[in-house]
Protein backbone atom coordinates (compact mmCIF):
# COMPACT_ATOMS: atom_id res chain seq x y z
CA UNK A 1 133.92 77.79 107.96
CA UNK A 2 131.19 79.93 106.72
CA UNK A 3 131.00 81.89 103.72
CA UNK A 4 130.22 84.80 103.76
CA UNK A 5 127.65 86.54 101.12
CA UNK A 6 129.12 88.88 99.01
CA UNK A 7 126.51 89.41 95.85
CA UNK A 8 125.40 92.24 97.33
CA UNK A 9 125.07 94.35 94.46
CA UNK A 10 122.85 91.88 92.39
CA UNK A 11 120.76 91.48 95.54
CA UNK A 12 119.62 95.46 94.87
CA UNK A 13 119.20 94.76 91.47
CA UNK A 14 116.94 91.20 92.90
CA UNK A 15 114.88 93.83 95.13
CA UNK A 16 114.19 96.05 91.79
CA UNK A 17 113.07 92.85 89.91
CA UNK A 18 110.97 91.62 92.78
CA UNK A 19 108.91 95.22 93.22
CA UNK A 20 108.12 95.38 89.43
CA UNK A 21 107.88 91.13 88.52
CA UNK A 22 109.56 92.21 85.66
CA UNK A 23 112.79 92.18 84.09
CA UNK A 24 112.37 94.25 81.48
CA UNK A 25 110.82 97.09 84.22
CA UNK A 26 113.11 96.54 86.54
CA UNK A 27 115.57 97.17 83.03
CA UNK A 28 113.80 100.37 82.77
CA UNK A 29 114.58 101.97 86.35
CA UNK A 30 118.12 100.83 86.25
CA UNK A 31 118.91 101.59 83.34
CA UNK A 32 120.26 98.48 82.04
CA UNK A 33 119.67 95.90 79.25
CA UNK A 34 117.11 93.12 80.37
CA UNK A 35 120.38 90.48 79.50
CA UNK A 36 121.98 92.68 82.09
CA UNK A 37 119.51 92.01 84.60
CA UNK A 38 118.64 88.61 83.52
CA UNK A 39 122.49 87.76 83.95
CA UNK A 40 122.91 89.15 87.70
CA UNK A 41 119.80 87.61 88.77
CA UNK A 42 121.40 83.99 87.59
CA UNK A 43 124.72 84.39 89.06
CA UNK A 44 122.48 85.39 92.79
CA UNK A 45 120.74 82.04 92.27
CA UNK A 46 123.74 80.03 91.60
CA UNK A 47 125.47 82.08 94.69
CA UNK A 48 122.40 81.30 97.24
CA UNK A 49 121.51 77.84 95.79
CA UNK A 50 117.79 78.20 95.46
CA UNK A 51 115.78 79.86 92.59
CA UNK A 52 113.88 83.39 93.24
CA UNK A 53 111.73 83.44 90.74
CA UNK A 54 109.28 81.25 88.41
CA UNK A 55 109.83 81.92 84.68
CA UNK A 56 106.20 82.53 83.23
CA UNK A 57 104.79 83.54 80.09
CA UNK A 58 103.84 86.46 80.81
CA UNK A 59 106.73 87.75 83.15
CA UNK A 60 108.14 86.20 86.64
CA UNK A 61 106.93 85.42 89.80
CA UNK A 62 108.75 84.86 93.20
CA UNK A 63 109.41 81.98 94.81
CA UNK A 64 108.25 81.43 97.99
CA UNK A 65 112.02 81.81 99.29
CA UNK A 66 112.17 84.36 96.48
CA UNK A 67 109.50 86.45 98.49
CA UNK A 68 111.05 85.70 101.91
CA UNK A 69 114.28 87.14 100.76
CA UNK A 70 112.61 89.91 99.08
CA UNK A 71 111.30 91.29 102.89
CA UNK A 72 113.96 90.78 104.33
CA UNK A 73 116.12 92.78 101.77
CA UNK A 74 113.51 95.75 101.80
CA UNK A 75 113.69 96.31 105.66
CA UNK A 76 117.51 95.94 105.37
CA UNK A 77 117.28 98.39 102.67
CA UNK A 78 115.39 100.75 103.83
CA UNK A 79 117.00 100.57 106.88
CA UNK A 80 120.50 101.69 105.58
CA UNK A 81 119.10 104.78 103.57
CA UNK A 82 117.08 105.73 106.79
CA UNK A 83 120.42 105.33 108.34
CA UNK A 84 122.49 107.14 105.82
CA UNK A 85 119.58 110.50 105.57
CA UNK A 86 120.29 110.58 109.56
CA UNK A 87 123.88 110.89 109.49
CA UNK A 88 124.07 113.28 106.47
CA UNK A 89 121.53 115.33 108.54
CA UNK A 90 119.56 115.39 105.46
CA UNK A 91 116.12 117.59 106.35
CA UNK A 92 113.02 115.44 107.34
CA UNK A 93 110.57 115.06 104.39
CA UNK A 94 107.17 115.38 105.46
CA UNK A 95 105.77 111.79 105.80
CA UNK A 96 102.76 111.04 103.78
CA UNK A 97 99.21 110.01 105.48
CA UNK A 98 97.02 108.94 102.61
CA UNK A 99 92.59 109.00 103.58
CA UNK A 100 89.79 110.40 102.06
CA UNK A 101 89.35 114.13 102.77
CA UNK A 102 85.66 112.88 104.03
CA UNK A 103 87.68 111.10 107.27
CA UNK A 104 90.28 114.09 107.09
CA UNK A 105 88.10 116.43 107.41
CA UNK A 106 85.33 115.25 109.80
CA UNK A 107 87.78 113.23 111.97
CA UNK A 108 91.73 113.20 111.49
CA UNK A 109 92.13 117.68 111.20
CA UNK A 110 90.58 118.33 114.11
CA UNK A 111 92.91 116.33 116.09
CA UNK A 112 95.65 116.87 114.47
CA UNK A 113 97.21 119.38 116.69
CA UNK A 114 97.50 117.13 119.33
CA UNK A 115 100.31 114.99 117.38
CA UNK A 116 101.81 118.25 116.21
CA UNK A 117 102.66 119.26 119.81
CA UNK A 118 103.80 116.20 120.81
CA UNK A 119 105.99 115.63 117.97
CA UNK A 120 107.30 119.34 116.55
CA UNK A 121 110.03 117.33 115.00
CA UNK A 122 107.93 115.63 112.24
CA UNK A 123 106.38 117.38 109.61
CA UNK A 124 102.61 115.41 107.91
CA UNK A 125 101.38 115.65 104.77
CA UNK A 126 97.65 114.66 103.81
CA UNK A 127 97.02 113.03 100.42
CA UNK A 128 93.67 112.57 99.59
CA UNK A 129 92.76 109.02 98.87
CA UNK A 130 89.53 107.31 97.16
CA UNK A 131 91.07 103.51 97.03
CA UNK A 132 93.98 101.91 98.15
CA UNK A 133 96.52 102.34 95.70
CA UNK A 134 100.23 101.17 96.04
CA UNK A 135 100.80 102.53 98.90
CA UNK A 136 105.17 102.02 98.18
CA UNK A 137 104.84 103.51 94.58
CA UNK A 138 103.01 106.14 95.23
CA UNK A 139 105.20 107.50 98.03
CA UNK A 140 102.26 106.93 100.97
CA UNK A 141 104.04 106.02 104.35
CA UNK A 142 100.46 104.81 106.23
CA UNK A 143 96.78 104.87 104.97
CA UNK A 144 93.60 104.99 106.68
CA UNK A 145 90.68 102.99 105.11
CA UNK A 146 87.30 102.09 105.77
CA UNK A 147 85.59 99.18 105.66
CA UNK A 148 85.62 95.38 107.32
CA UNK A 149 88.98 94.96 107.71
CA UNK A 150 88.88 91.70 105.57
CA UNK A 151 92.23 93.13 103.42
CA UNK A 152 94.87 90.33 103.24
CA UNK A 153 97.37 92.35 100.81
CA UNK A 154 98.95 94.33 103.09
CA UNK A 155 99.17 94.92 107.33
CA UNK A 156 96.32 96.51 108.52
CA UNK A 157 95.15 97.72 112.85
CA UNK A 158 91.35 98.88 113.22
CA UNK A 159 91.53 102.31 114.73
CA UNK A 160 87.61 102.15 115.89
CA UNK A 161 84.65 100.37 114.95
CA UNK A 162 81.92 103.09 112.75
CA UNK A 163 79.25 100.88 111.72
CA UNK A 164 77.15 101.39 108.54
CA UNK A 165 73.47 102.29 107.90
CA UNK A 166 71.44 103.53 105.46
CA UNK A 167 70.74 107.18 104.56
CA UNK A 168 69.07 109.27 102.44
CA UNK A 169 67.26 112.57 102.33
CA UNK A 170 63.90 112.81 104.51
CA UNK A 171 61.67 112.15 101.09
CA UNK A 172 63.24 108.71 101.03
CA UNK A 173 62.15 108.39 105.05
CA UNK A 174 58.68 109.30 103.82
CA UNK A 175 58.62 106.80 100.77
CA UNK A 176 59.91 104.02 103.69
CA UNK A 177 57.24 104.86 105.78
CA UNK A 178 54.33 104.93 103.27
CA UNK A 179 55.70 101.63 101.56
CA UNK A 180 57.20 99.43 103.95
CA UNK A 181 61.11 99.08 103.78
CA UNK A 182 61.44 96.42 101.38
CA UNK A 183 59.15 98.05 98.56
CA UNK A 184 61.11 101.46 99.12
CA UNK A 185 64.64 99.96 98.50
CA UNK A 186 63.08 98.49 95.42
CA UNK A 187 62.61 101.60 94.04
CA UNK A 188 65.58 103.90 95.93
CA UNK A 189 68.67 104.66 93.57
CA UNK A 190 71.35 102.87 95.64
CA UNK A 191 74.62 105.27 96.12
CA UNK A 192 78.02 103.14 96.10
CA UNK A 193 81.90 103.99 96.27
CA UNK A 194 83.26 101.23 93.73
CA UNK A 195 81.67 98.97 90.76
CA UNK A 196 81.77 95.65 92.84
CA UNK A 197 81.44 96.59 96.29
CA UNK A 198 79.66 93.92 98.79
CA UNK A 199 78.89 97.06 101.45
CA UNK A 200 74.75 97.09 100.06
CA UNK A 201 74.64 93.15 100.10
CA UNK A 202 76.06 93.04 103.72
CA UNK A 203 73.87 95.45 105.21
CA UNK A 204 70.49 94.20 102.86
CA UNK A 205 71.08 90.69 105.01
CA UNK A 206 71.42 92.11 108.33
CA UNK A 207 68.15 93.92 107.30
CA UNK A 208 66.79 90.77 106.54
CA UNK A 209 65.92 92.01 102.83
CA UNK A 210 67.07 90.14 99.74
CA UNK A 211 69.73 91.12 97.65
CA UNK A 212 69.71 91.38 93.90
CA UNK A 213 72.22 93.03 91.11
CA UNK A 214 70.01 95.68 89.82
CA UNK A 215 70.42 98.89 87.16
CA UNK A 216 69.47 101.85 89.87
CA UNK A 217 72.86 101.98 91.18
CA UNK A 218 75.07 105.22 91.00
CA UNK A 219 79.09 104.70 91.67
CA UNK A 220 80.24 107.72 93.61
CA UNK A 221 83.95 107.26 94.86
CA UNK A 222 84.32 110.11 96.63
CA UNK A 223 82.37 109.83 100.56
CA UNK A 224 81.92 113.68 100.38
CA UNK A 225 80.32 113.72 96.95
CA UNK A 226 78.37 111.11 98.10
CA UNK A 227 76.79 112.91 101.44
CA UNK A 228 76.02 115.43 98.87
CA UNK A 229 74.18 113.32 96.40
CA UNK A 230 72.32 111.90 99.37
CA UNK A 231 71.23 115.40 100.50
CA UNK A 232 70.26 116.49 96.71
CA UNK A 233 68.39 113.33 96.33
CA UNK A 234 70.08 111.32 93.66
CA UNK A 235 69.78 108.18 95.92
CA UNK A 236 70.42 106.61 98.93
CA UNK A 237 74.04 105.66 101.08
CA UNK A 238 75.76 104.10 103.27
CA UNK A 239 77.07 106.21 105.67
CA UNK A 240 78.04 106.04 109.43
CA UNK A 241 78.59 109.05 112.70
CA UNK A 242 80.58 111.12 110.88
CA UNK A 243 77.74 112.48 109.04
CA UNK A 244 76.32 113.60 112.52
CA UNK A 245 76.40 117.41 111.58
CA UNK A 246 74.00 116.44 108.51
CA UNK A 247 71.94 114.90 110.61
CA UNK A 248 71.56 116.55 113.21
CA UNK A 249 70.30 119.26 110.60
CA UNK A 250 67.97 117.16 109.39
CA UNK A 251 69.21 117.43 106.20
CA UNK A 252 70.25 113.76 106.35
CA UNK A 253 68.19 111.06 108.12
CA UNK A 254 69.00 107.55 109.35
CA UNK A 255 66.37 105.00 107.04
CA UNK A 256 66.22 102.38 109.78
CA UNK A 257 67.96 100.98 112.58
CA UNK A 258 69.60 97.86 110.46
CA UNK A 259 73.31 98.62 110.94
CA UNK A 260 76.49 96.23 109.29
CA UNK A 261 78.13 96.64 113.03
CA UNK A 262 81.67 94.93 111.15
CA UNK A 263 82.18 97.90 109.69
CA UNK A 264 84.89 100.45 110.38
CA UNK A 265 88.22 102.54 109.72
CA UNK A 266 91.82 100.67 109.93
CA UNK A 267 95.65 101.61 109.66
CA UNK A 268 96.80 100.55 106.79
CA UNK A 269 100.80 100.06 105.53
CA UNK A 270 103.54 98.49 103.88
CA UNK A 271 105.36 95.79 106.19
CA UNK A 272 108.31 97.96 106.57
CA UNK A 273 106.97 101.34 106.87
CA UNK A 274 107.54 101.48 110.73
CA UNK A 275 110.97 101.20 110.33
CA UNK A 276 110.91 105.07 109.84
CA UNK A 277 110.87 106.42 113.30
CA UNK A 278 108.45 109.28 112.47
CA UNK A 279 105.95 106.79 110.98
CA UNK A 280 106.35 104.53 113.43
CA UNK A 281 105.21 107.77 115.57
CA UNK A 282 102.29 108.59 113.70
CA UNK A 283 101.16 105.14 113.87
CA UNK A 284 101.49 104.36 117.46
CA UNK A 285 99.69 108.01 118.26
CA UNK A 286 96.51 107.21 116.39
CA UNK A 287 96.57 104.12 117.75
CA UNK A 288 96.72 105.13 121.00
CA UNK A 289 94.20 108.22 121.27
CA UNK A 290 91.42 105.14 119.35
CA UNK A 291 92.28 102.22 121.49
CA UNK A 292 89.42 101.49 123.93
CA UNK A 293 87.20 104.11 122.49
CA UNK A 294 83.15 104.08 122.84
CA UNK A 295 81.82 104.40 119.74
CA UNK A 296 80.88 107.93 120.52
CA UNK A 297 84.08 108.99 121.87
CA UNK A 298 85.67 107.80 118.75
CA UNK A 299 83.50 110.43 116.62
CA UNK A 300 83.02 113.06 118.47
């Protein structure tokens, strides 16, 4: 005869430890003592036989059956409020698309529409985004993010391949052309997004140019600031076709033809985000109207 579970309760509070690795957080939101916590956490070990977390130092960690149970629980979860909103008939919240407003703005608005008349029902909301951030925590249902795809914390789907190249204003061209392209970058202010990004080094070996730390480097998070310190001359970027209005009025050129072809913008999201049927819509439209693009159809 099987037994059936029944520590159902302590499994939410499990679920509230597990998101925070901490009991004393996990305390916090529930508004109970950390014994409290500590107590019903035991008694769901002793009830499933196997331990769900490592006691540290410096807080807890889950177990590797620890973590399995922790999906699972989440999608059931989340599941049963979805559930529950539905049959109340609670109004749709606008689901929450998280990019910077440099792809929002030169790619995602103008196509926009389209999803809105295929899918009146569901309301969007943009939040501009500079990094990935906890996408859960900070209420974000599916990002967009650029780069080479090489994430391993969460599920990502490239959208379409935008490789990177250099850029700067057409008095950098000149200094390239009178100096040779190694001597110029020498002496170019490099423009990056984050402190430790690897986006210069990849493109300085496909350009066959060494790479070196060095002090003429100017962190700029935000893509559009960026463009704009390329254009007033504080340095030189990494861009890719999205800047084609800049370029095309020359206000922007392209420095050489060295491109980090890897490079490119991805769907980005929780594991159990598309269990929500209007992000699970969202997600399967963009990926649809990118799949099998051309390069230049996916920009244009």
């Amino acid at each position: 005869m099987t037994i059936r579970f029944q520590n159902f309760d302590s499994l939410r509070v499990f679920s509230i430890v597990a998101r925070h690795e901490s009991f004393s957080s996990a305390a916090l939101e529930l508004n109970l003592t950390k014994g409290a916590v500590s107590y019903q956490i035991r008694e769901l070990e002793l009830a499933l036989g196997f331990s769900l977390f490592d006691r540290l130092s410096m807080g807890v960690s889950l177990t590797r059956k620890g973590r399995e149970l922790w999906m699972s629980s989440r999608i059931a979860f989340d599941a049963i409020e979805t559930r529950i909103d539905e049959l109340r008939e609670v109004p749709k919240t606008a689901i929450t698309i998280a990019t910077t407003t440099y792809f929002a703005s030169r790619w995602l608005s103008p196509r926009l529409m389209m999803f809105m008349k295929t899918h009146p029902q569901v309301r969007l909301r943009l939040q501009p985004m500079i990094d990935l951030m906890d996408l859960q925590n900070e209420g974000v249902d599916l990002a967009i993010r650029w780069g080479r795809g090489e994430w391993t914390d969460m599920p990502i789907r490239r959208l379409f391949d935008c490789p990177a190249f250099a850029t700067g204003a057409p008095e950098a061209l000149a200094l390239i052309k009178t100096e040779g392209l190694a001597s110029a970058m020498d002496k170019l202010t490099l423009l990056s997004d984050r402190s430790g990004s690897a986006a210069w080094e990849d493109w300085h070996k496909v350009a066959g140019l060494s790479f070196k730390a060095r002090e003429a480097v100017l962190t700029i998070p935000d893509p559009n600031v960026r463009v704009q310190a390329v254009i007033d001359g504080q340095g030189i970027a990494l861009n890719d076709d999205l800047i084609g209005p800049e370029m095309d009025a020359g206000r922007i050129v392209r420095l050489s033809e060295h491109q980090v072809d890897e490079y490119g913008y991805f769907l980005v999201h929780e594991p159990d985000a598309l269990i929500k049927p209007d992000v699970a819509a969202f997600a399967e439209w963009i990926l649809s109207i990118t799949e099998g693009f051309p390069q230049e159809a996916g920009l244009g």
